[in-house]
PDB file of N, CA and C in Angstrom:
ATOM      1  N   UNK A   1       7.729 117.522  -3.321  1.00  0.00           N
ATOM      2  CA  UNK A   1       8.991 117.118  -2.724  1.00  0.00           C
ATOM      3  C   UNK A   1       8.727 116.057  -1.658  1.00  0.00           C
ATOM      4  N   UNK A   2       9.624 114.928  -1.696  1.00  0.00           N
ATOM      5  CA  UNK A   2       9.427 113.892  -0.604  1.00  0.00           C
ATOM      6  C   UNK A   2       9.818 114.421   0.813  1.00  0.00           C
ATOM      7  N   UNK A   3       9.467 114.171   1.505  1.00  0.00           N
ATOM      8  CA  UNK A   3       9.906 114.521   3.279  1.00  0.00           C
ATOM      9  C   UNK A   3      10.349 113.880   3.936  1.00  0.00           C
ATOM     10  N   UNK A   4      10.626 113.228   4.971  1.00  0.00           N
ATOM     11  CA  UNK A   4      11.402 112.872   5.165  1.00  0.00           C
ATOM     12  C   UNK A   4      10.896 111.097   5.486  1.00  0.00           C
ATOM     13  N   UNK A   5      11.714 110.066   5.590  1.00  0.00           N
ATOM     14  CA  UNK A   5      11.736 108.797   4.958  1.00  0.00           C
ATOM     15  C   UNK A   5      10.477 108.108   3.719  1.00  0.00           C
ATOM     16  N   UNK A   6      10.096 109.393   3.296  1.00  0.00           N
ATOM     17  CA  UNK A   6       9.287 108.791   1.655  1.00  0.00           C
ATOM     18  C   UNK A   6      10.228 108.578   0.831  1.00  0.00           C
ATOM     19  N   UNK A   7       9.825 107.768  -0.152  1.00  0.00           N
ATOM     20  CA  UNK A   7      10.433 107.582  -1.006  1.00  0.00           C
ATOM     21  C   UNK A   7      10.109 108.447  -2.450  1.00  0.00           C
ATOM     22  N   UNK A   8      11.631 109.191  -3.636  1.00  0.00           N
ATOM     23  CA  UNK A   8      11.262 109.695  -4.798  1.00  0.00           C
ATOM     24  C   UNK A   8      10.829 108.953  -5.159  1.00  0.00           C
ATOM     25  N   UNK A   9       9.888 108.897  -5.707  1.00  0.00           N
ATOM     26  CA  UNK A   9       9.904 108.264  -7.298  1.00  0.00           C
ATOM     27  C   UNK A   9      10.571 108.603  -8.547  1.00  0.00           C
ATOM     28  N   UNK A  10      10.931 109.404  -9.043  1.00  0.00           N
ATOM     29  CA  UNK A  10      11.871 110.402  -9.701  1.00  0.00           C
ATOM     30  C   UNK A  10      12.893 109.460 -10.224  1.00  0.00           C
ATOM     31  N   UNK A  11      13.849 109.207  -9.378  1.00  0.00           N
ATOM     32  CA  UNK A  11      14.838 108.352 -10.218  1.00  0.00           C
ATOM     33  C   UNK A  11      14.220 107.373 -11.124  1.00  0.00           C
ATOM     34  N   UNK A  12      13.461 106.186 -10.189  1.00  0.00           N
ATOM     35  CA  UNK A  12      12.887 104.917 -10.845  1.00  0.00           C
ATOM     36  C   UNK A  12      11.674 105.802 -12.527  1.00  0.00           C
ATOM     37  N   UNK A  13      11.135 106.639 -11.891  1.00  0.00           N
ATOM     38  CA  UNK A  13      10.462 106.722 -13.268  1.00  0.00           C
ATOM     39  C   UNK A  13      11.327 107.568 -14.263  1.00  0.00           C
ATOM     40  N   UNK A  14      12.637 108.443 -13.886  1.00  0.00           N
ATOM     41  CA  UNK A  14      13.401 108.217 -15.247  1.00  0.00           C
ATOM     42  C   UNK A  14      13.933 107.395 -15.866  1.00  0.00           C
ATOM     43  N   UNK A  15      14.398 106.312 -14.926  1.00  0.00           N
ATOM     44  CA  UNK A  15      15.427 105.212 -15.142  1.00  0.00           C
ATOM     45  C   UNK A  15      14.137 104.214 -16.038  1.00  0.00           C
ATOM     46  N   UNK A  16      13.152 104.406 -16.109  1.00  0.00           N
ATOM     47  CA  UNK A  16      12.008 103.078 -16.669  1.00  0.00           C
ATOM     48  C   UNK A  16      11.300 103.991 -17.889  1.00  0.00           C
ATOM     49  N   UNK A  17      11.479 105.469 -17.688  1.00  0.00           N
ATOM     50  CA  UNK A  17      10.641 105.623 -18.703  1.00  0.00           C
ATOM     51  C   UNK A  17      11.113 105.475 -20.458  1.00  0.00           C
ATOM     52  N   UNK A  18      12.560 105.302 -20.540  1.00  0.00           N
ATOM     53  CA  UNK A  18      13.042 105.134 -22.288  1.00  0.00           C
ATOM     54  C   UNK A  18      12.423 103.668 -22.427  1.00  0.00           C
ATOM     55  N   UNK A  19      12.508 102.981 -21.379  1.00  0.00           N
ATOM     56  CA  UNK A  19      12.141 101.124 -22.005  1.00  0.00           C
ATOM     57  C   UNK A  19      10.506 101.321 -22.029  1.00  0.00           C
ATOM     58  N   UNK A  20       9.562 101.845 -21.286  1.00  0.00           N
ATOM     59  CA  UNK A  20       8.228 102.124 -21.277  1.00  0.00           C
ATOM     60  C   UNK A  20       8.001 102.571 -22.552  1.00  0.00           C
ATOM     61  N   UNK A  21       8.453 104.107 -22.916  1.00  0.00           N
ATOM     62  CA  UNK A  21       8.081 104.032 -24.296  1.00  0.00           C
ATOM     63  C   UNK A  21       8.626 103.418 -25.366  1.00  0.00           C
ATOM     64  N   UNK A  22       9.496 102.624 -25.459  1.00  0.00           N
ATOM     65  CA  UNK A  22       9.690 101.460 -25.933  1.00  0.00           C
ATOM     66  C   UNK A  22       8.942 100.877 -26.636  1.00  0.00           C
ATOM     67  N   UNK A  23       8.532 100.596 -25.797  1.00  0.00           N
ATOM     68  CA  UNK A  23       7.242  99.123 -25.473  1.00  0.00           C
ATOM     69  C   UNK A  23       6.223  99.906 -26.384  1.00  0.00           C
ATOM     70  N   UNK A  24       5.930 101.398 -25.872  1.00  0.00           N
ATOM     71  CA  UNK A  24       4.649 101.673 -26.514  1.00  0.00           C
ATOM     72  C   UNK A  24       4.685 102.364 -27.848  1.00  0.00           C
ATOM     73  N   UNK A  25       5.954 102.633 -28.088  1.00  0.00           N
ATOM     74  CA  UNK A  25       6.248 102.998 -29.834  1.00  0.00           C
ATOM     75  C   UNK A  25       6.507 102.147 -30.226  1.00  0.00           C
ATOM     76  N   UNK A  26       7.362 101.266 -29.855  1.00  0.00           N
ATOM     77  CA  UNK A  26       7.731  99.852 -31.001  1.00  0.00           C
ATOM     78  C   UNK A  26       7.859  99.877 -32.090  1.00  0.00           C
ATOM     79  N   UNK A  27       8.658 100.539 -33.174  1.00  0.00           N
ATOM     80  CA  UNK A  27       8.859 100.586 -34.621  1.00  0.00           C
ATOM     81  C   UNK A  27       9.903 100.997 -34.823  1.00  0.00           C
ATOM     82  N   UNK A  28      10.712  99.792 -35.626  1.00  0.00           N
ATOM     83  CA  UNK A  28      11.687 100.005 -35.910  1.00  0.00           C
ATOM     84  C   UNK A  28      12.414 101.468 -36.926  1.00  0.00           C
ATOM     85  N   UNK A  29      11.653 101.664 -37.269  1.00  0.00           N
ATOM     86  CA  UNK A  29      11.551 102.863 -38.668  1.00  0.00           C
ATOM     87  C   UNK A  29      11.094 103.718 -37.943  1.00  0.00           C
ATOM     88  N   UNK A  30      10.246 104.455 -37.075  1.00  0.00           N
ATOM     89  CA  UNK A  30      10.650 105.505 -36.312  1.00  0.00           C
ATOM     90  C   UNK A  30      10.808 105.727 -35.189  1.00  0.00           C
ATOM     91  N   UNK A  31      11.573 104.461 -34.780  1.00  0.00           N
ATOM     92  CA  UNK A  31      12.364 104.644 -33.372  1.00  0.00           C
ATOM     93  C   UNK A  31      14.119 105.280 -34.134  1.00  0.00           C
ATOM     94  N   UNK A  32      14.177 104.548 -35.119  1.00  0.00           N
ATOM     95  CA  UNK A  32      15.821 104.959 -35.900  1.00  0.00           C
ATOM     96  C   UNK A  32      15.360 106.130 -36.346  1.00  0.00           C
ATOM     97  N   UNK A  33      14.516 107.051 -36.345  1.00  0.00           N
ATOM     98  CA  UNK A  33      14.509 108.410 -36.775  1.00  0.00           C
ATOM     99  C   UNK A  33      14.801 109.375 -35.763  1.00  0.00           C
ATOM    100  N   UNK A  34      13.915 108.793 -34.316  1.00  0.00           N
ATOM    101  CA  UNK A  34      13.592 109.074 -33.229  1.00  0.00           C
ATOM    102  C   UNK A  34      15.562 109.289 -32.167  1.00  0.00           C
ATOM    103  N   UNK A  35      16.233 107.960 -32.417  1.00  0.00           N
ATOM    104  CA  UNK A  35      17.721 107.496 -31.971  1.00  0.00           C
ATOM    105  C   UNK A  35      18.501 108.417 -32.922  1.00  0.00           C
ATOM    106  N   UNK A  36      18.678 108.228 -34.224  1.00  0.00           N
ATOM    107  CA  UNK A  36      18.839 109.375 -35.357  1.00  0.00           C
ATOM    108  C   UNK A  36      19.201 110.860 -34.569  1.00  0.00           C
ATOM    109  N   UNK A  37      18.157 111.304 -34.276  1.00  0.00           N
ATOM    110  CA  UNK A  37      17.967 112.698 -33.669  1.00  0.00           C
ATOM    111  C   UNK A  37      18.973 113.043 -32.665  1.00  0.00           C
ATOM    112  N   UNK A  38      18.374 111.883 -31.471  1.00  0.00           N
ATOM    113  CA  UNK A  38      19.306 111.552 -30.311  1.00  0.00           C
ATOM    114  C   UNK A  38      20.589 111.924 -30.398  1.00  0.00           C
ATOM    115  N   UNK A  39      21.434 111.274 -31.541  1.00  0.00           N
ATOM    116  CA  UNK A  39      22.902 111.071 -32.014  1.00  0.00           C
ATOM    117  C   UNK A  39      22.899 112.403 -32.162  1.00  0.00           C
ATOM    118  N   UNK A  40      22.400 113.280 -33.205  1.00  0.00           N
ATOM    119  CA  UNK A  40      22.644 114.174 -33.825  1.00  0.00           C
ATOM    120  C   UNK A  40      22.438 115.011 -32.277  1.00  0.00           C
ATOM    121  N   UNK A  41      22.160 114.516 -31.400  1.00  0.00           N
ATOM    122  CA  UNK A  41      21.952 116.024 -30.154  1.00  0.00           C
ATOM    123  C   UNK A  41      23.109 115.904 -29.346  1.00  0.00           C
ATOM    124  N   UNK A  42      23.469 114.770 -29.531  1.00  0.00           N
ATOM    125  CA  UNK A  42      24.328 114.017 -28.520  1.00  0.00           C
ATOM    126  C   UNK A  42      25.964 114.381 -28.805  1.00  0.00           C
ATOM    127  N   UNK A  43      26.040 114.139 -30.469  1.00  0.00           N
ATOM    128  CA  UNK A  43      27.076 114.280 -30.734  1.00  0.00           C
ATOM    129  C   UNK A  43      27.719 115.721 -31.316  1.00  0.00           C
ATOM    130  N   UNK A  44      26.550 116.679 -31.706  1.00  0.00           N
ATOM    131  CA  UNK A  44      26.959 118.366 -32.030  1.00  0.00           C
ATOM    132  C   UNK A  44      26.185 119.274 -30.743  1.00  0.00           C
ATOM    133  N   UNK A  45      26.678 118.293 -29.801  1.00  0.00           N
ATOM    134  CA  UNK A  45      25.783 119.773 -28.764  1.00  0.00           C
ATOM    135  C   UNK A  45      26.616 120.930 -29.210  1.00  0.00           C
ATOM    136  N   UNK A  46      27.463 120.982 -28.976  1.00  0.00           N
ATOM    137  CA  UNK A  46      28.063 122.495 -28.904  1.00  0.00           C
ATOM    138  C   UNK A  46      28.137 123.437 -29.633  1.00  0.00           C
ATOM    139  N   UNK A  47      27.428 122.543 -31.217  1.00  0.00           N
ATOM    140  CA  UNK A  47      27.417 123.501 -32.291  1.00  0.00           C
ATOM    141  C   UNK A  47      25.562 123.723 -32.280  1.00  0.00           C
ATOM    142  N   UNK A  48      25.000 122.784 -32.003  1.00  0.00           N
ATOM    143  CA  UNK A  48      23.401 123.047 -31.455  1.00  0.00           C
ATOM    144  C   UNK A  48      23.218 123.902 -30.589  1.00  0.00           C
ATOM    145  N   UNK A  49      24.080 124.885 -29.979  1.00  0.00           N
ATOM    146  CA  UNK A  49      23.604 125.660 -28.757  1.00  0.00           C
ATOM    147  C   UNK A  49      23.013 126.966 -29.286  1.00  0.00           C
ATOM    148  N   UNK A  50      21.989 127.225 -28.952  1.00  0.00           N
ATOM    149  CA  UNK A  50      21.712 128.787 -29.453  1.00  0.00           C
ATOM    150  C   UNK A  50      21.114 128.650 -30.505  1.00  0.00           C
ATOM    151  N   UNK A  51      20.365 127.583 -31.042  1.00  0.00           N
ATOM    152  CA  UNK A  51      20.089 127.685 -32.210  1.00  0.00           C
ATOM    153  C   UNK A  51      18.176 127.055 -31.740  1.00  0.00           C
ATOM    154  N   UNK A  52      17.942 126.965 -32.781  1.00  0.00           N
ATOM    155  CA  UNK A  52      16.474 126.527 -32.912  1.00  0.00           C
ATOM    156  C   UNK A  52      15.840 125.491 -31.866  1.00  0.00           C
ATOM    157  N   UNK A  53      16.715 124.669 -31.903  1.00  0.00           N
ATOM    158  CA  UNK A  53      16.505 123.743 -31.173  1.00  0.00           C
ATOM    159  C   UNK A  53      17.507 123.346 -29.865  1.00  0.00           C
ATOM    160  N   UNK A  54      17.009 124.921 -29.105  1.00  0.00           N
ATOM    161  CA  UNK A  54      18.485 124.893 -28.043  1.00  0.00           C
ATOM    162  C   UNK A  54      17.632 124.045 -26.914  1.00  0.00           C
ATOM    163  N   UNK A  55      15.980 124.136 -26.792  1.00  0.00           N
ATOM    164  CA  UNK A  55      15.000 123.701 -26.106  1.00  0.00           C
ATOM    165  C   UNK A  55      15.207 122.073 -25.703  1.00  0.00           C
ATOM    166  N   UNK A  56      15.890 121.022 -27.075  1.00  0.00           N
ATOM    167  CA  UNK A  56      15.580 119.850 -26.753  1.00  0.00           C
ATOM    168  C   UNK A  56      17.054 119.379 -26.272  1.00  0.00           C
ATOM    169  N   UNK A  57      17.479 120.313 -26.224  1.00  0.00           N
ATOM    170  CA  UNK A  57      18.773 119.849 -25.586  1.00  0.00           C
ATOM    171  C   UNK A  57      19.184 119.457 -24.743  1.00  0.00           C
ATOM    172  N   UNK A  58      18.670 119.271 -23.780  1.00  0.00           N
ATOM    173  CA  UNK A  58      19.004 119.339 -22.026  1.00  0.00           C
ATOM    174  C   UNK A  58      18.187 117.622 -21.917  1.00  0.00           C
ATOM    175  N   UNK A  59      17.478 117.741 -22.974  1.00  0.00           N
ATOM    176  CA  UNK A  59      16.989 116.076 -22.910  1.00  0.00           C
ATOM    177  C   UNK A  59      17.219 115.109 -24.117  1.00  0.00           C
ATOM    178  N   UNK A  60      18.640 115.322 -24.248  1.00  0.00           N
ATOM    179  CA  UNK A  60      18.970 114.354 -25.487  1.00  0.00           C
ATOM    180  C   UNK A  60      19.890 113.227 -25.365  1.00  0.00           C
ATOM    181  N   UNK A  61      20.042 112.967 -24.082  1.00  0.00           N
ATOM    182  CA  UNK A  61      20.312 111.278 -23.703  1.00  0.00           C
ATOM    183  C   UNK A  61      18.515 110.607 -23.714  1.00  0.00           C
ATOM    184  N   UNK A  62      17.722 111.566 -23.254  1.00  0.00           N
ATOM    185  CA  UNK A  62      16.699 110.599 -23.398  1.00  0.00           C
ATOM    186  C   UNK A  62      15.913 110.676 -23.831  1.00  0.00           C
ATOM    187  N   UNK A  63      16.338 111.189 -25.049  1.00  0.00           N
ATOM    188  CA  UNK A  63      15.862 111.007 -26.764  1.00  0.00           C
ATOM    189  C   UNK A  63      16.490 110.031 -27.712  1.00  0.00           C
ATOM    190  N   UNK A  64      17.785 110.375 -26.771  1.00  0.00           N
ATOM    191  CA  UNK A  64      18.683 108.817 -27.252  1.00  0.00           C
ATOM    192  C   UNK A  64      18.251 107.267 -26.425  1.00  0.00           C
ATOM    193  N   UNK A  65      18.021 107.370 -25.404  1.00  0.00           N
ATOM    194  CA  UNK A  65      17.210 106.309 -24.952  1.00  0.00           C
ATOM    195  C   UNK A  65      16.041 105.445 -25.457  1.00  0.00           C
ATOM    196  N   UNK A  66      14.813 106.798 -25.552  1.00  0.00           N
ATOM    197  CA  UNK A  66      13.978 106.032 -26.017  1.00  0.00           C
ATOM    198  C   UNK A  66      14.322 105.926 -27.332  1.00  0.00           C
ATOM    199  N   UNK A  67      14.535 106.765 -28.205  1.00  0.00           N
ATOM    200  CA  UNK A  67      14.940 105.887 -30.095  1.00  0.00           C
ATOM    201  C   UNK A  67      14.916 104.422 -29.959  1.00  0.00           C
ATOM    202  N   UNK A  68      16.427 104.004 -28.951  1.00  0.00           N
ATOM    203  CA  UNK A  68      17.049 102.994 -28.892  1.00  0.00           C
ATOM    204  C   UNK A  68      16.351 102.103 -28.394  1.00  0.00           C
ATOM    205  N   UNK A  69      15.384 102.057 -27.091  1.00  0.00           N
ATOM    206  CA  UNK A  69      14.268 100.986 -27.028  1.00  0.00           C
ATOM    207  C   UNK A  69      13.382 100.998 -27.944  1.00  0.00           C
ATOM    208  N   UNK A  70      12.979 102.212 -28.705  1.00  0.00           N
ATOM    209  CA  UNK A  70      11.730 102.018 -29.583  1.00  0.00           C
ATOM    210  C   UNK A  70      12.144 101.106 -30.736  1.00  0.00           C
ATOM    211  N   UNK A  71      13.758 101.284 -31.096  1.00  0.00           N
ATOM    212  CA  UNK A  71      14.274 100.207 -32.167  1.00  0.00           C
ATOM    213  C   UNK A  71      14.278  98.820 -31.685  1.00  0.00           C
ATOM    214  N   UNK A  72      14.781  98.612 -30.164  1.00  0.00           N
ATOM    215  CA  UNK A  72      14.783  97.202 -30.093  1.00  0.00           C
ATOM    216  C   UNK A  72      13.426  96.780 -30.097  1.00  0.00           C
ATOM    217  N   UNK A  73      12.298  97.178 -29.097  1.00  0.00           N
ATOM    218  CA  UNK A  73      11.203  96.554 -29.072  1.00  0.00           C
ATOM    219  C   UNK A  73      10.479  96.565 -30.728  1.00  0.00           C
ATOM    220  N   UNK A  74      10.462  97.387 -31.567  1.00  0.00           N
ATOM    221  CA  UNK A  74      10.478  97.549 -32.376  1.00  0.00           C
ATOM    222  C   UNK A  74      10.731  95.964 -33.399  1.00  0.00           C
ATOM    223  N   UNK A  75      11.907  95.889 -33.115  1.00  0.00           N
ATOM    224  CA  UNK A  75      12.642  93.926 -33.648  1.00  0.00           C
ATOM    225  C   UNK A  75      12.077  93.499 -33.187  1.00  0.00           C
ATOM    226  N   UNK A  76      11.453  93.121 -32.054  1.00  0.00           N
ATOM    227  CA  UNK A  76      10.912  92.021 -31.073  1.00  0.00           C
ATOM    228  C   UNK A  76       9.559  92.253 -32.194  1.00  0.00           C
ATOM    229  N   UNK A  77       8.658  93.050 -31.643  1.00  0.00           N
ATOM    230  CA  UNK A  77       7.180  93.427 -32.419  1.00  0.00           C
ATOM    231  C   UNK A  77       7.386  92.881 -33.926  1.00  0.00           C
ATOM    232  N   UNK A  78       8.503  93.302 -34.448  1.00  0.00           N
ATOM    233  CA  UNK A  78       8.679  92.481 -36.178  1.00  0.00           C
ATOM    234  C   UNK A  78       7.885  94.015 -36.930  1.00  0.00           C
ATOM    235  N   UNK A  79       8.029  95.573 -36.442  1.00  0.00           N
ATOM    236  CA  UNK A  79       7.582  97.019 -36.995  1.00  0.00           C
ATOM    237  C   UNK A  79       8.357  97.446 -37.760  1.00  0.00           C
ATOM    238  N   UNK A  80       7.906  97.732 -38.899  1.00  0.00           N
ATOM    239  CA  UNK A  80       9.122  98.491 -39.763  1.00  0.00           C
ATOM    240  C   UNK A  80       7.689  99.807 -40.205  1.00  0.00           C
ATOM    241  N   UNK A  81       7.931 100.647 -39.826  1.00  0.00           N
ATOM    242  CA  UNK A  81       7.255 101.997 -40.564  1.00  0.00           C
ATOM    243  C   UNK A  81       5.760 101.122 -40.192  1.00  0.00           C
ATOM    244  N   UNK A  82       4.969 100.636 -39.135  1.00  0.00           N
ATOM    245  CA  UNK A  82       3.744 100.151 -38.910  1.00  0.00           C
ATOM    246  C   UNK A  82       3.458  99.107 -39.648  1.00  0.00           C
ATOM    247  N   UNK A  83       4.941  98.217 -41.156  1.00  0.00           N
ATOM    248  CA  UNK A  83       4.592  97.472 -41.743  1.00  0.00           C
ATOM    249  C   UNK A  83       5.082  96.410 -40.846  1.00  0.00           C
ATOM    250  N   UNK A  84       4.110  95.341 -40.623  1.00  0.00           N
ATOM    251  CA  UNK A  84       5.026  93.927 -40.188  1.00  0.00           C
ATOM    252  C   UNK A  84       5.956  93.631 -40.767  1.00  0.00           C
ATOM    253  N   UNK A  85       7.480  93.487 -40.282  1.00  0.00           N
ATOM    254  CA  UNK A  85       8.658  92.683 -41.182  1.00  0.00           C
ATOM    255  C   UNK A  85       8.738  91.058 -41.088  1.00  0.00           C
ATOM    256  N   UNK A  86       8.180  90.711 -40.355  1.00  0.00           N
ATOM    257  CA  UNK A  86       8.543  89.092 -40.682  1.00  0.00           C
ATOM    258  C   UNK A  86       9.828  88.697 -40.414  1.00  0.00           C
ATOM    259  N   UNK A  87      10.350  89.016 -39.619  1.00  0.00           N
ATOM    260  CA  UNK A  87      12.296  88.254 -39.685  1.00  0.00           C
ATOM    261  C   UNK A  87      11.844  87.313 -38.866  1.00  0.00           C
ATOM    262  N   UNK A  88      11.186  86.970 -38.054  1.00  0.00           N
ATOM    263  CA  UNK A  88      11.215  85.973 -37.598  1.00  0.00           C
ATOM    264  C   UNK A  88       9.965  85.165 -38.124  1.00  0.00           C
ATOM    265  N   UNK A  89      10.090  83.611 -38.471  1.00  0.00           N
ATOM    266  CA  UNK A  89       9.136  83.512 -38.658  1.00  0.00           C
ATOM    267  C   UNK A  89       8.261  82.582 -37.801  1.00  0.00           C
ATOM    268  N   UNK A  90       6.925  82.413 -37.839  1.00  0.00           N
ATOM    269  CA  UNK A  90       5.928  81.766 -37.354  1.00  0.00           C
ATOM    270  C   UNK A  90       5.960  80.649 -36.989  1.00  0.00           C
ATOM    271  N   UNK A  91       5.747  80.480 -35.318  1.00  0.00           N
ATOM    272  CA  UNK A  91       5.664  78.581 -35.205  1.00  0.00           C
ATOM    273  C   UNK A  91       4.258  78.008 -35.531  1.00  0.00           C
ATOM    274  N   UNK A  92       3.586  78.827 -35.932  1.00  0.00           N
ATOM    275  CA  UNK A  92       2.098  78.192 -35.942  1.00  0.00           C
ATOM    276  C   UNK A  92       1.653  77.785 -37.578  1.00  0.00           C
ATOM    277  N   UNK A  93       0.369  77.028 -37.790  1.00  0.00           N
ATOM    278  CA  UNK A  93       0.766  76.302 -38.822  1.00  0.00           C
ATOM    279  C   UNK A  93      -0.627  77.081 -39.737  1.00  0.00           C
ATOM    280  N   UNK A  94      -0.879  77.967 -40.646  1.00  0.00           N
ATOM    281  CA  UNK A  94      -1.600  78.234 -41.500  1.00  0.00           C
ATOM    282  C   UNK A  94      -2.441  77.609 -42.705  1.00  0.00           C
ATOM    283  N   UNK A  95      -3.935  77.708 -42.031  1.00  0.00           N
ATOM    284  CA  UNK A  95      -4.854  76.878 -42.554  1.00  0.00           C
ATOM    285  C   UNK A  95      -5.479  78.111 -43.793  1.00  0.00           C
ATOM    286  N   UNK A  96      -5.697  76.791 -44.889  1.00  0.00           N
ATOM    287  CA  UNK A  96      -6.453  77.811 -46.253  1.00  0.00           C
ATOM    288  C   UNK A  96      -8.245  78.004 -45.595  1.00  0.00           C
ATOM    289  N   UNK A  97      -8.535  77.927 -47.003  1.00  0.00           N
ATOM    290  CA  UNK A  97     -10.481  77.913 -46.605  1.00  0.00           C
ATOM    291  C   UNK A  97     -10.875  76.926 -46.498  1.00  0.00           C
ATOM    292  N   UNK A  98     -10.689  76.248 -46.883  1.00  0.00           N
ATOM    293  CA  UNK A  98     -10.971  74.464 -46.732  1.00  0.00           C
ATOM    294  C   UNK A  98     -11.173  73.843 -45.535  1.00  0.00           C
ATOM    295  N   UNK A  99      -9.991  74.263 -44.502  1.00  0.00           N
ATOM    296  CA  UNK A  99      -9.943  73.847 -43.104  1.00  0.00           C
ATOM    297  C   UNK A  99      -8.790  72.763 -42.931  1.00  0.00           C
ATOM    298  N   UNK A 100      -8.004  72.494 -44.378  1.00  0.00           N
ATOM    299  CA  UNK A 100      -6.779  71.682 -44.420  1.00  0.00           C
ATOM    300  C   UNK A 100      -5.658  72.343 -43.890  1.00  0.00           C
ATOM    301  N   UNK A 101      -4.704  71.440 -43.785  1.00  0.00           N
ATOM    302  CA  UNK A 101      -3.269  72.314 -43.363  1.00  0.00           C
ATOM    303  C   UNK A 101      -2.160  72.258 -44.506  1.00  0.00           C
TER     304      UNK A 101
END
């Protein structure tokens, strides 16, 4: 517990940790499994209560969080299921064996 004029840290590292893991899952394909879930906690809590998974409940905005950064950074990275997608493509210019362009 902080005392008196320290500062929490607490807020700032909830408020940073969905974009952190973000960054460090990055895939589009199971961050949308990951956001997926989220929804599904988000949007039947009340029928989720008491049941199997009454445990992840209390943290399913930020299960919905990170999904949702793991999908965007995910686009940025170009991750689909650990496969590169390519939507964007390359400014750089690809040389064969030769050493031509």
């Amino acid at each position: 517990m902080p005392t008196y004029l320290e500062a929490n840290p607490v807020p700032v590292s909830i408020a940073s940790f969905p974009f952190l893991f973000g960054m460090m899952f990055g895939d589009m394909g199971h961050g949308s499994i990951y956001f997926f879930c989220g929804i599904i906690c988000v949007l039947f809590n009340n029928q989720l209560k008491g049941g199997a998974i009454d445990f992840v409940l209390p943290y399913r905005y930020l299960m919905l969080l990170m999904g949702f950064f793991a999908v965007y950074c995910g686009f940025i990275y170009n991750e689909w299921f650990a496969i590169p997608a390519q939507i964007f493509p390359s400014c750089y210019m690809e040389r064969d064996d030769t050493g031509s362009q």
